[in-house]
Protein backbone atom coordinates (compact mmCIF):
# COMPACT_ATOMS: atom_id res chain seq x y z
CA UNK A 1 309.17 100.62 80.31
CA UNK A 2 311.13 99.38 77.64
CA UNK A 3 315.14 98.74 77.50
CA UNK A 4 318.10 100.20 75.53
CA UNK A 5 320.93 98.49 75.20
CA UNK A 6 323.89 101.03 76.43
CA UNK A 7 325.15 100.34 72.83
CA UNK A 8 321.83 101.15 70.84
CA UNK A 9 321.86 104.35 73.39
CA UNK A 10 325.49 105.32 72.81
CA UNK A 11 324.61 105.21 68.79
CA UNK A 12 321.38 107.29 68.81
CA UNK A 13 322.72 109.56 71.41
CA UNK A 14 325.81 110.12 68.67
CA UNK A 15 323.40 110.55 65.88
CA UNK A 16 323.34 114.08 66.77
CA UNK A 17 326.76 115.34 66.98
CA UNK A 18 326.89 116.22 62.75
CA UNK A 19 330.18 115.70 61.33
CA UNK A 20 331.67 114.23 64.87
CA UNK A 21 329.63 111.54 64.19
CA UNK A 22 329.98 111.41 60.35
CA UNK A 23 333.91 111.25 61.53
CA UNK A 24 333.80 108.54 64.16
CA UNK A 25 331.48 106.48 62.20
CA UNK A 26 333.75 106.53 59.30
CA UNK A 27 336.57 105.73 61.68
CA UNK A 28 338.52 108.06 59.55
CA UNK A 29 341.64 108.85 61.70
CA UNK A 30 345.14 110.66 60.90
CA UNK A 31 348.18 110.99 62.59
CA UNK A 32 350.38 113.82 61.88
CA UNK A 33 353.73 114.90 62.98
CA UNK A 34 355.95 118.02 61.44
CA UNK A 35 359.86 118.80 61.65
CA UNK A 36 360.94 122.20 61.89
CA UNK A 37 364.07 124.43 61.03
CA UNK A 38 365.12 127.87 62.28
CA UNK A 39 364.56 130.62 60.08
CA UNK A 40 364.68 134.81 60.59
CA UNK A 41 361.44 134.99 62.15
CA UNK A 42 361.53 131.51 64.73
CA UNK A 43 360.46 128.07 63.90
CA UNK A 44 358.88 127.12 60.62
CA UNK A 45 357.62 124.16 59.42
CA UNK A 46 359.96 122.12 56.62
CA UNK A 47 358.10 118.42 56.85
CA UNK A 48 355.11 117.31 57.34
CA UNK A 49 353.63 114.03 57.18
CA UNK A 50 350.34 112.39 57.37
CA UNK A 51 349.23 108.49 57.66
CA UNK A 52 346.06 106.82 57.82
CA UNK A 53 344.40 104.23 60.76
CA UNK A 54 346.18 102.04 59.17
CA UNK A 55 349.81 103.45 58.81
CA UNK A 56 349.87 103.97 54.77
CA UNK A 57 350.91 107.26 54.05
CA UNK A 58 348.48 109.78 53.07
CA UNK A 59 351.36 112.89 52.76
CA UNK A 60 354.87 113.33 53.10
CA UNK A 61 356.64 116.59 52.30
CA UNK A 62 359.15 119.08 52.39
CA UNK A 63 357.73 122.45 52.98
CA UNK A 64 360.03 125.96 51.68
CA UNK A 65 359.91 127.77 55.03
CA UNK A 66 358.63 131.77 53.91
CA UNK A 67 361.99 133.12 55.29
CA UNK A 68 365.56 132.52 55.83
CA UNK A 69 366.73 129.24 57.11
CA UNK A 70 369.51 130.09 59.95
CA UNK A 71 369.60 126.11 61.14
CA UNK A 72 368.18 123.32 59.40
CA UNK A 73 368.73 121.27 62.71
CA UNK A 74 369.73 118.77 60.65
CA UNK A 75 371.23 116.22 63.60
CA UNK A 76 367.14 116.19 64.52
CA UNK A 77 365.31 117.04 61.78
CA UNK A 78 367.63 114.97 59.06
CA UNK A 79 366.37 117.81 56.79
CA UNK A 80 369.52 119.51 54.91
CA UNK A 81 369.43 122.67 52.42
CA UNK A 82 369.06 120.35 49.24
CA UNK A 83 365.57 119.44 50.92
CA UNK A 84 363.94 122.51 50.48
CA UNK A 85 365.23 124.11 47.48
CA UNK A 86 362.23 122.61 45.35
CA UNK A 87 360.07 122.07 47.77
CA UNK A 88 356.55 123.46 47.86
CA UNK A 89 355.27 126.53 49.55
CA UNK A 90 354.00 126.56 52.79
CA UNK A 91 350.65 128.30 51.69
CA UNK A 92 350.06 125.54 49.09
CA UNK A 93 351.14 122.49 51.49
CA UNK A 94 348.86 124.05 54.78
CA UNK A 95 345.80 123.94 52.15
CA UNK A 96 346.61 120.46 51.23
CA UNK A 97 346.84 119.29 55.25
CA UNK A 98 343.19 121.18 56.11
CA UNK A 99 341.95 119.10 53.38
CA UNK A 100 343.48 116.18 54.71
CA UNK A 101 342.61 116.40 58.15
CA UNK A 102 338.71 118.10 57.95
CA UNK A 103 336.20 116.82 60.09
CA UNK A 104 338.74 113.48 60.65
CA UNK A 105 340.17 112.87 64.16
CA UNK A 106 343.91 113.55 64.41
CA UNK A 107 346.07 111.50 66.56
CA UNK A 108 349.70 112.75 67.44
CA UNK A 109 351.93 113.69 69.61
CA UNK A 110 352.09 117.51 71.37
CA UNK A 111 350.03 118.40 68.84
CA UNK A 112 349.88 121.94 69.51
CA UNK A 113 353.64 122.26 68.35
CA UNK A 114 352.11 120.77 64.95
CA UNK A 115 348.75 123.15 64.82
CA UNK A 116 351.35 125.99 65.19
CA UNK A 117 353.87 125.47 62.80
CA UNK A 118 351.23 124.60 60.00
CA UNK A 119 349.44 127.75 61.64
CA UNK A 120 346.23 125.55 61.87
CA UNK A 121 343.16 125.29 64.33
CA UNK A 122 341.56 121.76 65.17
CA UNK A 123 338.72 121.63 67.64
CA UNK A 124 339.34 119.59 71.17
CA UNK A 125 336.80 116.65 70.13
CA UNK A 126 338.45 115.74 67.33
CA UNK A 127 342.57 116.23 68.85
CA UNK A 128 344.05 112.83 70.23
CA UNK A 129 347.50 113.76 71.75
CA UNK A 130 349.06 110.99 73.78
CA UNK A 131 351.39 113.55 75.44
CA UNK A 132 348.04 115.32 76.68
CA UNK A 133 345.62 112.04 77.38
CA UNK A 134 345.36 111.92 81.41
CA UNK A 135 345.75 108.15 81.63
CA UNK A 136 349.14 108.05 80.26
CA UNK A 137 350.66 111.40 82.17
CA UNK A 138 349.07 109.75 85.26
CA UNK A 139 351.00 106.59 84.70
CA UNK A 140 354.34 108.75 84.02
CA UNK A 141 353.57 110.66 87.41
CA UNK A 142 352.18 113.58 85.95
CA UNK A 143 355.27 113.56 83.54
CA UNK A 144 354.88 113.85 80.23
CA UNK A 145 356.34 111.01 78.55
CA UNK A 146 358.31 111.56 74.66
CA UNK A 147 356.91 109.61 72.06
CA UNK A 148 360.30 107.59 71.97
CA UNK A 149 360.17 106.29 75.87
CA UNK A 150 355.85 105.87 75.26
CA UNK A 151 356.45 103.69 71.60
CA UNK A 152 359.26 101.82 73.70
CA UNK A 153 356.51 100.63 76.09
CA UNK A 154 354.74 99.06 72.75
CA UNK A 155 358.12 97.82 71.96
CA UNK A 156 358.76 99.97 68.97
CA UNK A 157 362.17 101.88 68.59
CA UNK A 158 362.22 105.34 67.04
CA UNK A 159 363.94 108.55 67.10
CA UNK A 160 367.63 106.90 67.05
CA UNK A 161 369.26 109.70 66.23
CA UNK A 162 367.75 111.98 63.29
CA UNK A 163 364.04 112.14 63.91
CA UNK A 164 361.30 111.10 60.96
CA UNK A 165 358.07 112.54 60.97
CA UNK A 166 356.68 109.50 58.98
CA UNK A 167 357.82 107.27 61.46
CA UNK A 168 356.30 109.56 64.42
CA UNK A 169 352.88 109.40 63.18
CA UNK A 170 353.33 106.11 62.75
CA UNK A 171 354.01 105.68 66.18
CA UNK A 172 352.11 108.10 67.38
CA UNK A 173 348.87 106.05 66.15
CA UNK A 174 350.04 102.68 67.61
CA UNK A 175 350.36 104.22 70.38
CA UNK A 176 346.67 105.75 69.99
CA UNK A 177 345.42 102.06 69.07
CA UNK A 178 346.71 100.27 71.96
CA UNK A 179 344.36 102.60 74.27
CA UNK A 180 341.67 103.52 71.46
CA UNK A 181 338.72 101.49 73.03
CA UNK A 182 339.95 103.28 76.79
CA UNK A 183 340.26 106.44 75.11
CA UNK A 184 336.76 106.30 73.63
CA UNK A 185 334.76 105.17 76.55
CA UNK A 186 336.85 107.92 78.39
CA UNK A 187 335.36 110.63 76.46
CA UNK A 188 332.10 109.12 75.72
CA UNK A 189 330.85 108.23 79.24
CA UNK A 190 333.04 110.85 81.04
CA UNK A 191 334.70 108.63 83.17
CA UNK A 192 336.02 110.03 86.92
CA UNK A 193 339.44 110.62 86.33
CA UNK A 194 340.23 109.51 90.01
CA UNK A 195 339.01 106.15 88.90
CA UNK A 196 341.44 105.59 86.21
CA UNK A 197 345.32 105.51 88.37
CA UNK A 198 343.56 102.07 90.16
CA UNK A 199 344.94 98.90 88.05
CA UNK A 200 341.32 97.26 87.83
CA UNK A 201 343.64 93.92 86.81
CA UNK A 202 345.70 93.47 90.36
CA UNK A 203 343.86 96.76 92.12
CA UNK A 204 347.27 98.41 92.76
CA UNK A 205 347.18 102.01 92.57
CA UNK A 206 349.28 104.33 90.15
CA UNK A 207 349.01 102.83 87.11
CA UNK A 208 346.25 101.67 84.86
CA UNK A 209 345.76 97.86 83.57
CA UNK A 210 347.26 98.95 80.37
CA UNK A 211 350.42 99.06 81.83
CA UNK A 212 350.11 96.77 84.30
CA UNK A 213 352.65 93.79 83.73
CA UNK A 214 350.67 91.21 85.18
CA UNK A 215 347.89 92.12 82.59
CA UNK A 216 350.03 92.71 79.94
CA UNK A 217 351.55 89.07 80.07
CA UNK A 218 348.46 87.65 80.41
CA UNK A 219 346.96 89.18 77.25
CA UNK A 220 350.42 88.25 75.46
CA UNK A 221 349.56 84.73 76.33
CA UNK A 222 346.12 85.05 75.03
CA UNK A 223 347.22 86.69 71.55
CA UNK A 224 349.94 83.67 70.86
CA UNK A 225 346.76 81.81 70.12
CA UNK A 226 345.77 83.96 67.57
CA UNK A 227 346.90 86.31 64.30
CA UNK A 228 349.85 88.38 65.75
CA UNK A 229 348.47 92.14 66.96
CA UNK A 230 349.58 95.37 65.34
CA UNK A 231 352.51 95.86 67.93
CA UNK A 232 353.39 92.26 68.35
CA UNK A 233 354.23 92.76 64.28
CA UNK A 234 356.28 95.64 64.90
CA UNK A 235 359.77 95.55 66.58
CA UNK A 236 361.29 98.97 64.63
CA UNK A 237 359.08 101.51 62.91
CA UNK A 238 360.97 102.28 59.44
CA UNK A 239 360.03 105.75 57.24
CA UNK A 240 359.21 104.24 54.11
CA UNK A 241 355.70 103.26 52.65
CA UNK A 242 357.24 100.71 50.63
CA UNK A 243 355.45 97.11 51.08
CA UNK A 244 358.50 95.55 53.05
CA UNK A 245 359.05 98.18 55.35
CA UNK A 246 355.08 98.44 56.05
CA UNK A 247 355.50 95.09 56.87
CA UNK A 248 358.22 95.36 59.41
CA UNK A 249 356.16 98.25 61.08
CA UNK A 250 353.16 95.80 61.34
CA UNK A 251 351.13 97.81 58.54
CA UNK A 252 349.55 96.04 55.28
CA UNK A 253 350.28 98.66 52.46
């Protein structure tokens, strides 16, 4: 009988899964996040921004909500009238996100609330919400965690004060990053769920390694040796896509 490496097996078992594969293969990822106002009719969407695996920008606009703005919620959103008067319409900004985000994997954060506002559908397989990923709600006790207190745990501050949807996604796929190679074997092999709240680092249960601070020094340790990580880089996630401030998040432009 002959042998398969588990790796050689994972590939041609992926081989046919179509355009999940095509996606994963291409490692073509996107996080999104979206800032809404009040209008008439509920929320609508007035931002919405898009960045790559890497944290460079792909889109970042205004949107002109398609009725009457009652409260820009401008003390979270940051988003006053002046933003929207030119902006472009929701119809032709939606088209531009499908584009964007077909057959890619989309990381962010209570997604749903984003799908919804852009009034968009994105199957399961291809979602990666860290306020939905079982790991990290086990770890909160069931709780789910904001995307301020989970990027504080990466020790990134965001969200002090006015909220920026650039600087969510951002976030939003560091955290992503930190568990990607978890997160993927998770799906892939269909782990037992049970088997994830034991700490296979000091075999305490109710939390994972990945939080576990015994674990986490020791890998700190390990990475002084070598090129600083993505989240040792970052200390505060800034809006911008300029050079500097992709630098200060720990992104090369």
């Amino acid at each position: 009988m002959s042998y398969t490496s588990p790796s050689l097996y994972k590939l041609r078992s992926m081989q046919v899964l179509g355009e999940f594969t095509k996606a994963l293969m291409k490692f073509d990822f996107v996080a999104i996040d979206c800032e809404m106002v009040i209008t008439d009719t509920g929320t609508e969407l007035a931002r919405v921004s898009i960045v790559d695996y890497q944290g460079k920008v792909a889109l970042d606009t205004f949107v002109k909500p398609q009725d009457p703005v009652t409260d820009y919620r401008t003390d979270i959103s940051g988003i006053v009238p002046e933003n929207l008067q030119n902006a472009p319409a929701f119809q032709a900004v939606r088209k531009k996100v499908r584009q964007l985000i077909k057959f890619k994997f989309v990381v962010g954060h209570a997604l749903n609330c984003d799908f919804k506002a852009l009034q968009l559908g994105c199957q399961a397989k291809f979602r990666r919400d860290t306020a939905e990923f079982f790991p990290i709600k086990e770890t909160w006790n069931g709780i789910t965690p904001s995307l301020k207190n989970l990027a504080s745990v990466f020790g990134l501050s965001i969200q002090d004060g006015i909220h920026d949807s650039v600087e969510d996604a951002r976030a939003a796929m560091i955290v992503y990053r930190n568990y990607e190679t978890f997160w993927e074997d998770f799906i892939f092999y269909k782990t037992d769920p049970e088997n994830l709240v034991t700490c296979f680092f000091c075999q305490k249960h109710g939390h994972i390694k990945y939080f576990c601070e015994p674990w986490r020094k020791q890998q700190r340790q390990s990475k002084q040796k070598d090129e600083p990580s993505m989240v040792q880089a970052s200390s505060t996630i800034v809006p911008n896509g300029t050079a500097e401030n992709s630098e200060k998040c720990g992104y090369i432009s």
